[in-house]
N, C-alpha and C. Protein backbone atom coordinates (compact mmCIF):
# COMPACT_ATOMS: atom_id res chain seq x y z
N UNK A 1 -52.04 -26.49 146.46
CA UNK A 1 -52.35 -26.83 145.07
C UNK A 1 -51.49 -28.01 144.63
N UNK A 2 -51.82 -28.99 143.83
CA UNK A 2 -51.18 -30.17 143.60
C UNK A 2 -51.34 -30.07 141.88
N UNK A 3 -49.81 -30.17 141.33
CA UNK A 3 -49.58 -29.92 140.05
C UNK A 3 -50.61 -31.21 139.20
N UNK A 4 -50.54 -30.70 138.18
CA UNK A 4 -51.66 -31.42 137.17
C UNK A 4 -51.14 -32.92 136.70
N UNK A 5 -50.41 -32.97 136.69
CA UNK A 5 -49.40 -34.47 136.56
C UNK A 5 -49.87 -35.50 137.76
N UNK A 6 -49.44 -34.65 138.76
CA UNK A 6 -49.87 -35.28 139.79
C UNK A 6 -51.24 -35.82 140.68
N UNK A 7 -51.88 -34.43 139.76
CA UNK A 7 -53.77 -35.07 140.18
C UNK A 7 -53.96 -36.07 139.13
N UNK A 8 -53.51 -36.05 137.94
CA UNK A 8 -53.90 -36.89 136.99
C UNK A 8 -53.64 -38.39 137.57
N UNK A 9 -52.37 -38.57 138.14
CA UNK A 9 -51.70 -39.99 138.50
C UNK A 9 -52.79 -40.03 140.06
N UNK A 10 -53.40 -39.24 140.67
CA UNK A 10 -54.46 -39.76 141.53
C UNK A 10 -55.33 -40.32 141.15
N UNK A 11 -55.81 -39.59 139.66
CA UNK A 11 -57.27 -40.13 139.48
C UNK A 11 -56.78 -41.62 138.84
N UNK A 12 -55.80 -42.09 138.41
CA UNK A 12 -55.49 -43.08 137.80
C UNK A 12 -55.15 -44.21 138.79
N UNK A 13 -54.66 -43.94 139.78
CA UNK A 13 -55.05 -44.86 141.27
C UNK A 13 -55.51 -44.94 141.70
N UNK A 14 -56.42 -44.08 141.89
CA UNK A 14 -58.47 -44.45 142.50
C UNK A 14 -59.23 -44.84 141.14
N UNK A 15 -58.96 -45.08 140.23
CA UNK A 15 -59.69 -45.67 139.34
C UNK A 15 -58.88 -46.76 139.09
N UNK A 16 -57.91 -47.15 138.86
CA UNK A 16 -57.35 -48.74 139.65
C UNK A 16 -57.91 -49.38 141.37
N UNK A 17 -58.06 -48.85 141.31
CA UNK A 17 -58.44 -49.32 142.97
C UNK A 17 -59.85 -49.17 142.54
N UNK A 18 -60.80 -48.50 142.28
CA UNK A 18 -62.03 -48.78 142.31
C UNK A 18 -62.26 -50.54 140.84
N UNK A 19 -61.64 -50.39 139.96
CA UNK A 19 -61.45 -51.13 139.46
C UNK A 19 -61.50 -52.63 139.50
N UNK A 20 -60.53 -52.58 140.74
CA UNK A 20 -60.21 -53.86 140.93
C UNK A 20 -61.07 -53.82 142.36
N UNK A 21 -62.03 -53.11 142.76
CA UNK A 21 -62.64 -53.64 144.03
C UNK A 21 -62.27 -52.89 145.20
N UNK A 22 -60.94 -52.06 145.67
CA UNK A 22 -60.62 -51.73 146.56
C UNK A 22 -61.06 -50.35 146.78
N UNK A 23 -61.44 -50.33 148.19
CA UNK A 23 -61.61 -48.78 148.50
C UNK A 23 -60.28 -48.11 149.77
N UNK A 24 -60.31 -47.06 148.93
CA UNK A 24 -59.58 -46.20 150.18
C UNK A 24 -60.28 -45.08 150.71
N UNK A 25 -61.46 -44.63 150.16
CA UNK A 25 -62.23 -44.07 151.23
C UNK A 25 -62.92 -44.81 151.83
N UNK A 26 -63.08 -44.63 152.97
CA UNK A 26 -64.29 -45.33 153.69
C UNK A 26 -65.50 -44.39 154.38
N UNK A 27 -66.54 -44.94 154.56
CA UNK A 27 -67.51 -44.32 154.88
C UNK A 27 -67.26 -43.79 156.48
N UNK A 28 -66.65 -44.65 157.21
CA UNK A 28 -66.47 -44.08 158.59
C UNK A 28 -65.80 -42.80 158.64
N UNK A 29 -65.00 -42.32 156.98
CA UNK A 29 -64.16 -41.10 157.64
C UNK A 29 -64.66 -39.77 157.05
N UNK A 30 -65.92 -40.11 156.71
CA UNK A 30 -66.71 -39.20 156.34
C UNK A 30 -67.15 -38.09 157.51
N UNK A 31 -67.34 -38.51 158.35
CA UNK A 31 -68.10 -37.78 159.69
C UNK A 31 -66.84 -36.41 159.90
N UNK A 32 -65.68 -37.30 160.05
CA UNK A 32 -65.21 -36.54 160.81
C UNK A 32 -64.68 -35.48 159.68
N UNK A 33 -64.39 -35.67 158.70
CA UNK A 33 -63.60 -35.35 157.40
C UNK A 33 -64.42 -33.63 156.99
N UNK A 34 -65.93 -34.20 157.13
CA UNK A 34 -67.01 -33.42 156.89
C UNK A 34 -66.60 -31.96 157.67
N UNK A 35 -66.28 -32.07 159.15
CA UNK A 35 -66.21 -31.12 159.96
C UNK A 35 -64.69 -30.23 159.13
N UNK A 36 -63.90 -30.74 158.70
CA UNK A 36 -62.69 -30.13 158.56
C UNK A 36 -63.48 -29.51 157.17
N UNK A 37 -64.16 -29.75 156.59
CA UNK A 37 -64.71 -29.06 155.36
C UNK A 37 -64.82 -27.78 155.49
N UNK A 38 -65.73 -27.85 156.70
CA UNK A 38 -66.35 -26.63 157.00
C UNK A 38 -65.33 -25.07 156.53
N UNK A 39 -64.12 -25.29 156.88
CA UNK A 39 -63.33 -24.58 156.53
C UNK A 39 -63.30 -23.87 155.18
N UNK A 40 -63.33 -24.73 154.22
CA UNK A 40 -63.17 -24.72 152.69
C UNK A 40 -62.73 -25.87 151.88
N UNK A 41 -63.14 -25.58 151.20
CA UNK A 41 -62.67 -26.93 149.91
C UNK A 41 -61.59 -26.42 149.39
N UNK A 42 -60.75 -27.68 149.03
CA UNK A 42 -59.19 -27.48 148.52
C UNK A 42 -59.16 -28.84 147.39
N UNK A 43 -59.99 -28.70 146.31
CA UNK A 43 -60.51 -30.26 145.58
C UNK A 43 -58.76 -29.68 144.64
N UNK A 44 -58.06 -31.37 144.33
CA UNK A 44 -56.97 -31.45 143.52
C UNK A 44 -57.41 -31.66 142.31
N UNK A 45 -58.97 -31.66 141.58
CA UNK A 45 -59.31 -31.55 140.22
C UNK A 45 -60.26 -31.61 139.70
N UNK A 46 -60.72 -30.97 138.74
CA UNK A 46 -62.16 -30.41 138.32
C UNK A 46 -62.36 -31.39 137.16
N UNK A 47 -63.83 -32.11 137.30
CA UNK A 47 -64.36 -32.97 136.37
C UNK A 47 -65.33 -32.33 135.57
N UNK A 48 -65.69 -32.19 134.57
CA UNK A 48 -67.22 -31.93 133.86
C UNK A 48 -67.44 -33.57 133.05
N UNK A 49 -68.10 -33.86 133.76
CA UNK A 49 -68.51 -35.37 133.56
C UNK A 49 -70.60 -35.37 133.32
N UNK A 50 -70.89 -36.15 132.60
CA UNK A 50 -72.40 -36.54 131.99
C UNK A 50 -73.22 -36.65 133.51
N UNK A 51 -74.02 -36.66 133.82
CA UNK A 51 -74.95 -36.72 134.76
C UNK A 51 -75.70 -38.04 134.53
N UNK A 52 -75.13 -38.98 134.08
CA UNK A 52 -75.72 -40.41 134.25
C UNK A 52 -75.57 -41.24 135.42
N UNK A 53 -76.33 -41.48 135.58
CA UNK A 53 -76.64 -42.13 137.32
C UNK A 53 -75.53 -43.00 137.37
N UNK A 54 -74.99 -44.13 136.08
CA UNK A 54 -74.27 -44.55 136.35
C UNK A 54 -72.10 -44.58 136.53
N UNK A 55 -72.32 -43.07 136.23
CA UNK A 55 -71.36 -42.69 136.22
C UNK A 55 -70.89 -41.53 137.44
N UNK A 56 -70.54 -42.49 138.79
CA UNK A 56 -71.00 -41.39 139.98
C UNK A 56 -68.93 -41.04 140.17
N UNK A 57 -68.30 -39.84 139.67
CA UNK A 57 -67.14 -39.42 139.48
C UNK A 57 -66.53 -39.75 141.16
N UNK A 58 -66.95 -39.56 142.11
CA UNK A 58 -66.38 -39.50 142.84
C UNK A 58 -65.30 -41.05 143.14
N UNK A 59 -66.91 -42.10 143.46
CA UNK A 59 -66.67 -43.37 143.11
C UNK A 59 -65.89 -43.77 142.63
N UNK A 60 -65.95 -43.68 141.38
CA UNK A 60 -65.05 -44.24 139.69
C UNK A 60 -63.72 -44.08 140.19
N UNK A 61 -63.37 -42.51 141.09
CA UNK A 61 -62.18 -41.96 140.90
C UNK A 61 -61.21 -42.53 142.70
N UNK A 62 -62.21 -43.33 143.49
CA UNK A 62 -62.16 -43.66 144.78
C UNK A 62 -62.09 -42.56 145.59
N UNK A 63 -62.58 -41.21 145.47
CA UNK A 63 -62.07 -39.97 146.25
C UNK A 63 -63.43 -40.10 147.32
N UNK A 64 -62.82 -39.25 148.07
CA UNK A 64 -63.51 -38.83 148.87
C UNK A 64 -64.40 -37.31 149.23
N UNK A 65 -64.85 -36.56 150.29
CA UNK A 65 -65.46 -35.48 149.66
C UNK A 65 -64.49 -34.41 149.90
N UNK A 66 -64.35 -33.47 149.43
CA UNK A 66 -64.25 -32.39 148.96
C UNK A 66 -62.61 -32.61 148.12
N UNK A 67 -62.45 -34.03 147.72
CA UNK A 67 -61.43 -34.14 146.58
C UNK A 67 -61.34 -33.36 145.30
N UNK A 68 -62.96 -33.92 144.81
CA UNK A 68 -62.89 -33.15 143.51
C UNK A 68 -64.25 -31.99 143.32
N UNK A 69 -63.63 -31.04 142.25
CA UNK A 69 -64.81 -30.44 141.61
C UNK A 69 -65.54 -30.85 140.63
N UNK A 70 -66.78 -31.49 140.86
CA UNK A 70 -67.34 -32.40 140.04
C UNK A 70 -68.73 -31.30 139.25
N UNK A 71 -68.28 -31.23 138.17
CA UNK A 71 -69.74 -30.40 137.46
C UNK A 71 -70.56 -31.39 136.21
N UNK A 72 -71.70 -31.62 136.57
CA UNK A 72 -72.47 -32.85 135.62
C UNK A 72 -73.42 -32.08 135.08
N UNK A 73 -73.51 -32.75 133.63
CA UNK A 73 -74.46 -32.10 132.82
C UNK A 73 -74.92 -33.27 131.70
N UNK A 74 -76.37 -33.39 131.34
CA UNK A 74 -76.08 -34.68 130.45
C UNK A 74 -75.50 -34.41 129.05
N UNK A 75 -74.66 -35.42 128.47
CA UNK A 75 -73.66 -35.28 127.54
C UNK A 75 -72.38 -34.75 128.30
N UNK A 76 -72.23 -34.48 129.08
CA UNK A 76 -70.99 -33.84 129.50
C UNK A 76 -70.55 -32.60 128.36
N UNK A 77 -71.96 -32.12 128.55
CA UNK A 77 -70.97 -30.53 127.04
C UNK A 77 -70.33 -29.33 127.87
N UNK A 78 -69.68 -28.54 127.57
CA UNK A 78 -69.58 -27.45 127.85
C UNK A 78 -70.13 -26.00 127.55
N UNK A 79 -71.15 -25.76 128.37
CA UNK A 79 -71.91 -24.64 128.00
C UNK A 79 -71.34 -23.81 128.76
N UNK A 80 -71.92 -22.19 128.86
CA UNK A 80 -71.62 -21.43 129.54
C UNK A 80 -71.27 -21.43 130.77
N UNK A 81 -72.37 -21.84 131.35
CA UNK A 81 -72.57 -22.13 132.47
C UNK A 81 -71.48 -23.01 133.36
N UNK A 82 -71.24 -24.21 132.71
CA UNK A 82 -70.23 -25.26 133.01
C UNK A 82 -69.13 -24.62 133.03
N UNK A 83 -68.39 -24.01 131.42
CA UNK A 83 -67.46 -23.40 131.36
C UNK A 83 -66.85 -22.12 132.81
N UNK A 84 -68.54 -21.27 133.47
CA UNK A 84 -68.19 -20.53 134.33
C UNK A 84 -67.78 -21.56 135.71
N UNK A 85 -68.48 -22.72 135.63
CA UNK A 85 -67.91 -23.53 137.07
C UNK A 85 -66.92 -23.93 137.24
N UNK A 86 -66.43 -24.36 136.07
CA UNK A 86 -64.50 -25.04 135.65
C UNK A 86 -63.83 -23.51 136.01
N UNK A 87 -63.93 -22.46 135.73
CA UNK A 87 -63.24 -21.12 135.67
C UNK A 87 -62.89 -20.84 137.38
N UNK A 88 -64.48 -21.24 137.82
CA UNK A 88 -63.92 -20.68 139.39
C UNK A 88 -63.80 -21.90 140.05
N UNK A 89 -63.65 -23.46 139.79
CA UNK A 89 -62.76 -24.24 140.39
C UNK A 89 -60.82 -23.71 140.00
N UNK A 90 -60.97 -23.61 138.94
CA UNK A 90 -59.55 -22.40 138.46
C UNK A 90 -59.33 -21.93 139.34
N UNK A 91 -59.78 -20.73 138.76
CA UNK A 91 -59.48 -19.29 139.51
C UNK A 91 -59.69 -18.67 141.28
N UNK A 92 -60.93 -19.71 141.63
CA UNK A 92 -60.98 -19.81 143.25
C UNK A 92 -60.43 -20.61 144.24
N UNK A 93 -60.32 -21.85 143.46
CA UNK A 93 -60.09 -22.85 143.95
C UNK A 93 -58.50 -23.73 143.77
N UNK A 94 -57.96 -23.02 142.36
CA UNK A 94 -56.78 -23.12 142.37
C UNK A 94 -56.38 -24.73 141.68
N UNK A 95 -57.54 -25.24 141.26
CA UNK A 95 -57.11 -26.47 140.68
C UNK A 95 -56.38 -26.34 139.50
N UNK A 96 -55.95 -27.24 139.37
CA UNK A 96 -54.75 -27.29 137.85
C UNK A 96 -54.90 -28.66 136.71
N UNK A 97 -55.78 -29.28 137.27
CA UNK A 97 -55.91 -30.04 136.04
C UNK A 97 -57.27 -30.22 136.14
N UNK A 98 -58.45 -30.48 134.61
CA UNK A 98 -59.56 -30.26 134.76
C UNK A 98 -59.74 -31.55 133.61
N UNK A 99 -60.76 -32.34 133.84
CA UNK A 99 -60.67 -33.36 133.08
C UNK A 99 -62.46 -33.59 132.39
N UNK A 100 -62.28 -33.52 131.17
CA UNK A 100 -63.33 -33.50 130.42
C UNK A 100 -63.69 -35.61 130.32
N UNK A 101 -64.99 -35.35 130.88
CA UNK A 101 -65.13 -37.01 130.93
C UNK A 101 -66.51 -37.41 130.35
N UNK A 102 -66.42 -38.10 129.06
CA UNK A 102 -67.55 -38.82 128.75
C UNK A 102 -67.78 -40.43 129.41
N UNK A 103 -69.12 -41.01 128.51
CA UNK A 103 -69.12 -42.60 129.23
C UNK A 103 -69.04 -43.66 127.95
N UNK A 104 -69.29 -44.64 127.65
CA UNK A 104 -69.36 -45.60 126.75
C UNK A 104 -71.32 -45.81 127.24
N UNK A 105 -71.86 -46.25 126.01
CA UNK A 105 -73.72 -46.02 126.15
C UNK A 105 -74.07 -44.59 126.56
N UNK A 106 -73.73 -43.57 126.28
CA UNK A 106 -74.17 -42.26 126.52
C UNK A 106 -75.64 -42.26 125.85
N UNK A 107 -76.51 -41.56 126.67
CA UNK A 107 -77.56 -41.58 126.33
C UNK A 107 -78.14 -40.20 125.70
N UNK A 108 -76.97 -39.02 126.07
CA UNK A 108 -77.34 -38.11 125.38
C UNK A 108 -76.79 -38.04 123.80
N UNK A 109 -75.84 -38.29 124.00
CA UNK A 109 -75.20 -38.57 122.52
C UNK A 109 -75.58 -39.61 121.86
N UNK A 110 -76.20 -40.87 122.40
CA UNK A 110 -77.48 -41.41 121.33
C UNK A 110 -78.03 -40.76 120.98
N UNK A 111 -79.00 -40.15 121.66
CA UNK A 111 -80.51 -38.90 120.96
C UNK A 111 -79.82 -38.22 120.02
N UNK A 112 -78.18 -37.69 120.22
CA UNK A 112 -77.80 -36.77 118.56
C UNK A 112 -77.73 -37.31 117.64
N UNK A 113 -77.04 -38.48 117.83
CA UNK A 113 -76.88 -39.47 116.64
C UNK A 113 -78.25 -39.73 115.95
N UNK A 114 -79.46 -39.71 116.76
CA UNK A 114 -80.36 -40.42 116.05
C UNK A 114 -81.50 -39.35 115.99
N UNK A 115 -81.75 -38.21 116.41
CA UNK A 115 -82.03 -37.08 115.86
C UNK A 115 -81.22 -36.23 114.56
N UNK A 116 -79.76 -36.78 114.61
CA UNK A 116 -79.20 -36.49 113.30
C UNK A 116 -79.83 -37.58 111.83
N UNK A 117 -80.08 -38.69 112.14
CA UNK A 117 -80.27 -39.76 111.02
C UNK A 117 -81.52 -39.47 110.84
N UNK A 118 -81.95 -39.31 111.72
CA UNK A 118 -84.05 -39.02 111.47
C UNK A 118 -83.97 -37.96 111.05
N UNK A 119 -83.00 -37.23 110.94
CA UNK A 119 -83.71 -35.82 110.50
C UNK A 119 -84.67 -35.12 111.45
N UNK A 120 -84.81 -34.83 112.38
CA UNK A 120 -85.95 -34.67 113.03
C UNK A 120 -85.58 -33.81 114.70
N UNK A 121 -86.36 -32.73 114.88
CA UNK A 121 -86.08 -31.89 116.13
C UNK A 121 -86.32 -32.58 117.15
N UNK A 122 -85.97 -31.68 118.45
CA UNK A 122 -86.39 -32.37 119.72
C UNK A 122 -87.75 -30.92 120.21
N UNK A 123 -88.74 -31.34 120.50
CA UNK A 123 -89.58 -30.80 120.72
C UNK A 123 -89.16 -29.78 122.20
N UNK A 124 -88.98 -30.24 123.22
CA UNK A 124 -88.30 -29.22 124.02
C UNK A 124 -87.09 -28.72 123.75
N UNK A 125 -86.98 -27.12 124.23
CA UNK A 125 -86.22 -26.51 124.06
C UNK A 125 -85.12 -26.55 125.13
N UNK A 126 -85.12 -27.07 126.30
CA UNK A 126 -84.26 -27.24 127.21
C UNK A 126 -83.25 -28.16 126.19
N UNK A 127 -84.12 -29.82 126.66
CA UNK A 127 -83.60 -30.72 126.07
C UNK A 127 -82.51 -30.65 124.47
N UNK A 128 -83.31 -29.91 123.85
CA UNK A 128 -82.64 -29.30 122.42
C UNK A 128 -81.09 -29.03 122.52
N UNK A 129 -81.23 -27.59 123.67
CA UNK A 129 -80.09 -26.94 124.11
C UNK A 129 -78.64 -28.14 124.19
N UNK A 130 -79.40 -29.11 124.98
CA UNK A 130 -78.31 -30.06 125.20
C UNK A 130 -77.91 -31.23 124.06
N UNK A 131 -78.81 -31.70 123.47
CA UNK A 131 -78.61 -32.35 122.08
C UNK A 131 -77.87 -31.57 120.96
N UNK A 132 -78.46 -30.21 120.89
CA UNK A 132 -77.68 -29.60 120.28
C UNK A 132 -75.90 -29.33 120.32
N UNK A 133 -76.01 -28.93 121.00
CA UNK A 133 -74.51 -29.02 121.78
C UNK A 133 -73.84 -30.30 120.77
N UNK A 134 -74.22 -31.75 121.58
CA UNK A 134 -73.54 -32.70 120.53
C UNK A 134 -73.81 -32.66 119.21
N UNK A 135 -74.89 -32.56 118.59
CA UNK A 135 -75.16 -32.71 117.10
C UNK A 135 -74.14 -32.70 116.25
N UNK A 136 -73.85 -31.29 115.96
CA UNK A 136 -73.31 -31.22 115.18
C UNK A 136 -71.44 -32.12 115.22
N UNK A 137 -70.90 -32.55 116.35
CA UNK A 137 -70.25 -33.25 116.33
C UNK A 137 -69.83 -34.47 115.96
N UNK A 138 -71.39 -35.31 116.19
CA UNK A 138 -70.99 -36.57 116.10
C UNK A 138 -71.67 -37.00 114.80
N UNK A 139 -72.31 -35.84 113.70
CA UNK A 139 -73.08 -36.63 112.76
C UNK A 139 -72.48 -37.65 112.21
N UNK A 140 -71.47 -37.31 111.76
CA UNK A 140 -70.80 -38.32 111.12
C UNK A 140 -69.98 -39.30 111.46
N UNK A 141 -70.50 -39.95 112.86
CA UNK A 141 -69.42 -40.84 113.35
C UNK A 141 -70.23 -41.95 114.09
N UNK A 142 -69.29 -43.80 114.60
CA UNK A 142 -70.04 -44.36 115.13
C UNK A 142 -70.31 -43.91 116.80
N UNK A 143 -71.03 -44.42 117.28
CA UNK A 143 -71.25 -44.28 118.89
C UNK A 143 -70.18 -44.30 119.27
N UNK A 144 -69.66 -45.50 119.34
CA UNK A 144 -68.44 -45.29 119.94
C UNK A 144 -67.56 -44.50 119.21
N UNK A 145 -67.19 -43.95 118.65
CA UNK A 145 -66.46 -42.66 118.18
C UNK A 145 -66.75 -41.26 118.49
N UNK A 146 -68.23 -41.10 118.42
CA UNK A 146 -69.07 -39.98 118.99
C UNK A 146 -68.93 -39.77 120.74
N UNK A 147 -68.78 -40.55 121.22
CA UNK A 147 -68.76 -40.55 122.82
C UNK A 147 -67.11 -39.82 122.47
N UNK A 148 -66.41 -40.21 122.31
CA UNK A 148 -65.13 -39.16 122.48
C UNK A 148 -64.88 -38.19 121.23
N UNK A 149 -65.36 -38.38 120.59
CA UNK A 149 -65.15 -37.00 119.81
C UNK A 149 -65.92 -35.70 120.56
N UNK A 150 -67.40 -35.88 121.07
CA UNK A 150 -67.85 -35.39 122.24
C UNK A 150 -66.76 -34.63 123.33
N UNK A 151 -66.19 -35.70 123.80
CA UNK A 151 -65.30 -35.69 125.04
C UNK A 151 -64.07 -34.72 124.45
N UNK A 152 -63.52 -34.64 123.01
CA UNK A 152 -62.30 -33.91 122.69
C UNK A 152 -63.12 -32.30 122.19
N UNK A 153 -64.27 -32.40 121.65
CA UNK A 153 -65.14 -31.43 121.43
C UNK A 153 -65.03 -30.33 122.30
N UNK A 154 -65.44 -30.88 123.99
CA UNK A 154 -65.37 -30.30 125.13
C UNK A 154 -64.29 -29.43 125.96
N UNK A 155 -63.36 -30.51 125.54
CA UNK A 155 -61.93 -29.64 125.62
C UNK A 155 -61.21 -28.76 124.97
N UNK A 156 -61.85 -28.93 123.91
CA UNK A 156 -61.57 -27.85 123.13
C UNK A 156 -62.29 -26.84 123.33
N UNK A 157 -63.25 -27.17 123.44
CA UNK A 157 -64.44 -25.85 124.20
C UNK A 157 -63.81 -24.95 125.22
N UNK A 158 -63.66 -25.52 126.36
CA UNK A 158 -63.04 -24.93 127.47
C UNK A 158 -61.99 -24.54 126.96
N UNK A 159 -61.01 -24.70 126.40
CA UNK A 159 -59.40 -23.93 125.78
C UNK A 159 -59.74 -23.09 125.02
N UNK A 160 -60.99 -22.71 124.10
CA UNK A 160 -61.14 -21.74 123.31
C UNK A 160 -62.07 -20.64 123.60
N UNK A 161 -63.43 -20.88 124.61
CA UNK A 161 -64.03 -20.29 125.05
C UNK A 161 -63.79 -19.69 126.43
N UNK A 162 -62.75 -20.23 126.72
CA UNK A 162 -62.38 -19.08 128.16
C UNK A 162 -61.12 -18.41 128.35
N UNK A 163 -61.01 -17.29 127.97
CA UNK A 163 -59.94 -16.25 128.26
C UNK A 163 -59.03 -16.82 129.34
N UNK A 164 -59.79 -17.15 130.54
CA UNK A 164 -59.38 -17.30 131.62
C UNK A 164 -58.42 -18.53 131.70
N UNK A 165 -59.61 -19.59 131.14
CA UNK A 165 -58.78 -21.06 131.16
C UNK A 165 -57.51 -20.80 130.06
N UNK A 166 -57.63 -20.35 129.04
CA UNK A 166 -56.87 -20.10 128.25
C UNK A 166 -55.19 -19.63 128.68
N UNK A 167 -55.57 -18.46 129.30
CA UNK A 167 -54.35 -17.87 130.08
C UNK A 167 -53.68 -18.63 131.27
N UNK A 168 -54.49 -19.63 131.59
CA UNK A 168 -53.67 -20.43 133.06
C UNK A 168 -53.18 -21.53 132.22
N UNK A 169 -53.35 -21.92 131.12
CA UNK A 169 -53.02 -23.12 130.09
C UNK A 169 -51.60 -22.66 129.68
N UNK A 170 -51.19 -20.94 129.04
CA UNK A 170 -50.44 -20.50 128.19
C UNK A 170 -49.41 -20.17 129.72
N UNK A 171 -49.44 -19.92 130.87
CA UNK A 171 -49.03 -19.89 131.78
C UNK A 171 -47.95 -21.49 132.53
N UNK A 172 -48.70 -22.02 131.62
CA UNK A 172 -48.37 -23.55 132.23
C UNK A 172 -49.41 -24.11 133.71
N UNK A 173 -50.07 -23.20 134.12
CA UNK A 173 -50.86 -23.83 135.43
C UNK A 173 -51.88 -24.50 135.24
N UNK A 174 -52.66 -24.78 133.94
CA UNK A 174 -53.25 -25.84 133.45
C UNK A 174 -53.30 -26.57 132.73
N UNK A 175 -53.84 -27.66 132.78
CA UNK A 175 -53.86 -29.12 131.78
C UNK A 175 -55.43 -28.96 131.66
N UNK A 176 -55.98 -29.45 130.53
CA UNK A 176 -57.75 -29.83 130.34
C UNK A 176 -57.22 -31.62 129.40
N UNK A 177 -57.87 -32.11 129.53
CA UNK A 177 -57.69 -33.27 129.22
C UNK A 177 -58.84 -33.81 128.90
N UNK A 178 -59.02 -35.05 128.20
CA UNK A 178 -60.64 -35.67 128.19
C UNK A 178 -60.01 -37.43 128.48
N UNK A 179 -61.50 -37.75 128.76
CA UNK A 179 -61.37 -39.42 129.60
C UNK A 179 -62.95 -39.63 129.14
N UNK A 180 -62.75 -41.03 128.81
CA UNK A 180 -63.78 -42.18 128.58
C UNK A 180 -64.20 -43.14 129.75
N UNK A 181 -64.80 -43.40 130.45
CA UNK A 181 -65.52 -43.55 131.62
C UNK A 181 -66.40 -45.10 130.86
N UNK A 182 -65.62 -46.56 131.02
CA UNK A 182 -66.48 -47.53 130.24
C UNK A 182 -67.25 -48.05 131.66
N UNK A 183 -68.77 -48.35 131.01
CA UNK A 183 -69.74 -48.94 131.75
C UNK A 183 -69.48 -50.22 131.95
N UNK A 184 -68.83 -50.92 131.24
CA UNK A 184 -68.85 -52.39 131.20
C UNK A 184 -67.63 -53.09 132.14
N UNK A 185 -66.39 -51.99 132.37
CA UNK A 185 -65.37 -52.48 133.18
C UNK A 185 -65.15 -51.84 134.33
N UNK A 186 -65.62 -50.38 134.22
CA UNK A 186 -65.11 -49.31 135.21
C UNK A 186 -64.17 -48.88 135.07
N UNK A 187 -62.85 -48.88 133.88
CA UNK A 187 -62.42 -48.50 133.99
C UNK A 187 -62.22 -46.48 133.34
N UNK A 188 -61.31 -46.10 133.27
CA UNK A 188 -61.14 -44.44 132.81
C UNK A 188 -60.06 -44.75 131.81
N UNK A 189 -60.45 -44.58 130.75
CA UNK A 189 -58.95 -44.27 129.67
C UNK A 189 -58.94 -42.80 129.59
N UNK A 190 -57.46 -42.32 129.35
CA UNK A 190 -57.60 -40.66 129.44
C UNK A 190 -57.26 -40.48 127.86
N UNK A 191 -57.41 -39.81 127.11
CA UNK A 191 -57.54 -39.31 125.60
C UNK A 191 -56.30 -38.50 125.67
C-alpha cells in the first residue's frame, strides 16, 4: 500500500510528464506486465473521473495498467453504485487516496446548466438520473465554476455517504480529494 501523499505526488509526475510530452509507460511493457497481473491488482489510487472520451485517466496520469482504479461515469457523480466501487478499491484493494476528477467543457454538466435555465426535463430517465445528480449543484454558477463545484460536490459525497470511506478517513488511511482535468493543456489541478 503506498500512503496517500505519496500516490498523490505520482499522479502529479505522470501528469507532468504526460504534459510536457514524455512517456514512462511504454507500450512494449505491456505484454509482459499483463502476465504479472494475473496475480492481482495492487492499483496506488482510485479515480472516479467523467467518461469523456477525451479524458482517458490512465494517459493524463502516464500510468500504466493495473496502476489505478479508474471508475467513469458521465459527470463524474457519485452514485451508489460508484460510491460501492471506490469502497472496494478501499476496502479490497487497500488504496488510500481516491481522487474525485472533473474536466473543463464537461458535457454533462452543460445539459444541467442548461436544463436548469430552460426550465425543462430530460425525457429519459437513465439520462435524468445523471443530470440530476449535477442539477441541483451547479444552478447557480458559471461553467467553469460548475465543473468543480461538481468535482467538490463528489467528495463530499463519498465522505458523507459511506460509513466505510468515512471510517478509513477518521482513521487517517484516507484522503478523497477532487482535480480538474483541463482539455486545452492537459494539465490536472488538484482542488
Amino acid at each position: 500500500m503506498i500512503p496517500a501523499t505519496e500516490a498523490l505526488q505520482k499522479l502529479v509526475d505522470g501528469n507532468l510528464r504526460f504534459v510536457a510530452g514524455e512517456r514512462h509507460c511504454e507500450p512494449w511493457e505491456v505484454q509482459a506486465h499483463r502476465k504479472a497481473l494475473l496475480e492481482g491488482q495492487k492499483p496506488f489510487a482510485a479515480i472516479l473521473g467523467c467518461s469523456d472520451s477525451r479524458v482517458p485517466t490512465e494517459l493524463i496520469f502516464d500510468q500504466g495498467l493495473g496502476a489505478l482504479f479508474v471508475v467513469r461515469i458521465a459527470g463524474n457523480i457519485a452514485a451508489a453504485s460508484q460510491i460501492g466501487s471506490i469502497e472496494y478499491a478501499v476496502e479490497q484493494l487497500g488504496v488510500q487516496l481516491v481522487v474525485v476528477m472533473g474536466h473543463t467543457s464537461c458535457g454533462a454538466v452543460a445539459a444541467a446548466i442548461a436544463h436548469v435555465k430552460a426550465g425543462t426535463e430530460i425525457k429519459s430517465p437513465n439520462l435524468r438520473s445523471v443530470v440530476d445528480e449535477i442539477r441541483h449543484v451547479v444552478a447557480d454558477t458559471s461553467p467553469v465554476d460548475a465543473v468543480r463545484a461538481n468535482v467538490r460536490h463528489g467528495v463530499q459525497v463519498l465522505q458523507s455517504n459511506s460509513e466505510l470511506l468515512a471510517a478509513q478517513m477518521a482513521q487517517g488511511k484516507l484522503q478523497i480529494v477532487g482535480a480538474e482535468y483541463c482539455l486545452e493543456s492537459g494539465a490536472v489541478s488538484f482542488l
